[in-house]
Protein backbone atom coordinates (compact mmCIF):
# COMPACT_ATOMS: atom_id res chain seq x y z
CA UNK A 1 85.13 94.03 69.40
CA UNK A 2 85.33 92.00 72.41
CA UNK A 3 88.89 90.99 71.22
CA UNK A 4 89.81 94.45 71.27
CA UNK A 5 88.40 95.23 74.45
CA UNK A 6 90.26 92.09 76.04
CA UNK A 7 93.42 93.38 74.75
CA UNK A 8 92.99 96.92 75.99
CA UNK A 9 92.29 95.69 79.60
CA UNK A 10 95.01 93.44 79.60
CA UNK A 11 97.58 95.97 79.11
CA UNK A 12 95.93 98.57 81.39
CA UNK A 13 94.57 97.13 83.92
CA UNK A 14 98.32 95.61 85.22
CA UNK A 15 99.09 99.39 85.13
CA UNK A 16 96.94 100.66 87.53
CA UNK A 17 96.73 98.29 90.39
CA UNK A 18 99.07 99.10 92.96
CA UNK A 19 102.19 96.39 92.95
CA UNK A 20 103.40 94.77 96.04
CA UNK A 21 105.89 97.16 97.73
CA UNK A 22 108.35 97.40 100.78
CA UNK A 23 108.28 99.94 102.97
CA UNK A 24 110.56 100.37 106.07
CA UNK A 25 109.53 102.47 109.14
CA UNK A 26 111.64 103.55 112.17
CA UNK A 27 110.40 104.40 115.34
CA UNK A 28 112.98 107.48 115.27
CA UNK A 29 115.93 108.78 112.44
CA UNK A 30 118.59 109.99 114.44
CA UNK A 31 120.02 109.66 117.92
CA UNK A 32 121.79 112.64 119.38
CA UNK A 33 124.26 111.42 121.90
CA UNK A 34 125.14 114.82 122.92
CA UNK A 35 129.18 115.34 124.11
CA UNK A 36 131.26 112.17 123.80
CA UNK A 37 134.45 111.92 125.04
CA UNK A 38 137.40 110.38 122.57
CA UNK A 39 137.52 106.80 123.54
CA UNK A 40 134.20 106.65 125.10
CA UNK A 41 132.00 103.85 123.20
CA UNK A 42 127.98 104.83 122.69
CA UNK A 43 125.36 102.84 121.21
CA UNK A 44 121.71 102.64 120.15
CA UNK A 45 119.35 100.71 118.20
CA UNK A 46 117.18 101.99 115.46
CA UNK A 47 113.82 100.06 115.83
CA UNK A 48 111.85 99.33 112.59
CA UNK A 49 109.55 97.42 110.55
CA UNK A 50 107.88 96.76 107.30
CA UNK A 51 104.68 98.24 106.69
CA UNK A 52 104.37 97.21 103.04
CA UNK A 53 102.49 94.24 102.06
CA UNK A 54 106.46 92.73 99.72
CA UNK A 55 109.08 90.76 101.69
CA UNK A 56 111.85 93.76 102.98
CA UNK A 57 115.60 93.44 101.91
CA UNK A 58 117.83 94.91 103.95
CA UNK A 59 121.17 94.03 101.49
CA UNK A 60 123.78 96.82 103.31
CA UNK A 61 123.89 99.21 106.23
CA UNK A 62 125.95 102.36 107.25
CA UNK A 63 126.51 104.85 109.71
CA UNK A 64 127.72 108.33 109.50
């Protein structure tokens, strides 16, 4: 019995606790930069961090 109830909490227990996970905040999502002329260069820089308790990967980046 006790071999049985080993084996049942082995393969449950794993299932239930919560696994290490990344998760990325940013202080804001989007950045209006209202009319911009052709030519005219703009910039900003989206602040974040990780708030998950798993190392964060950041493996590419794009802007639209």
């Amino acid at each position: 019995m006790r071999r049985i109830l080993f084996a049942v909490l082995a393969v449950t227990v794993p299932a239930v606790m919560p696994l290490a996970a990344q998760t990325i905040v940013f202080d804001s999502q989007t950045k209006d930069f209202g009319k911009v002329t052709e030519g005219e260069r703009v910039k900003h820089v989206f602040k974040f961090s990780n708030k998950g308790s798993a190392t964060l990967e950041i493996r590419s980046a794009e802007s639209t």
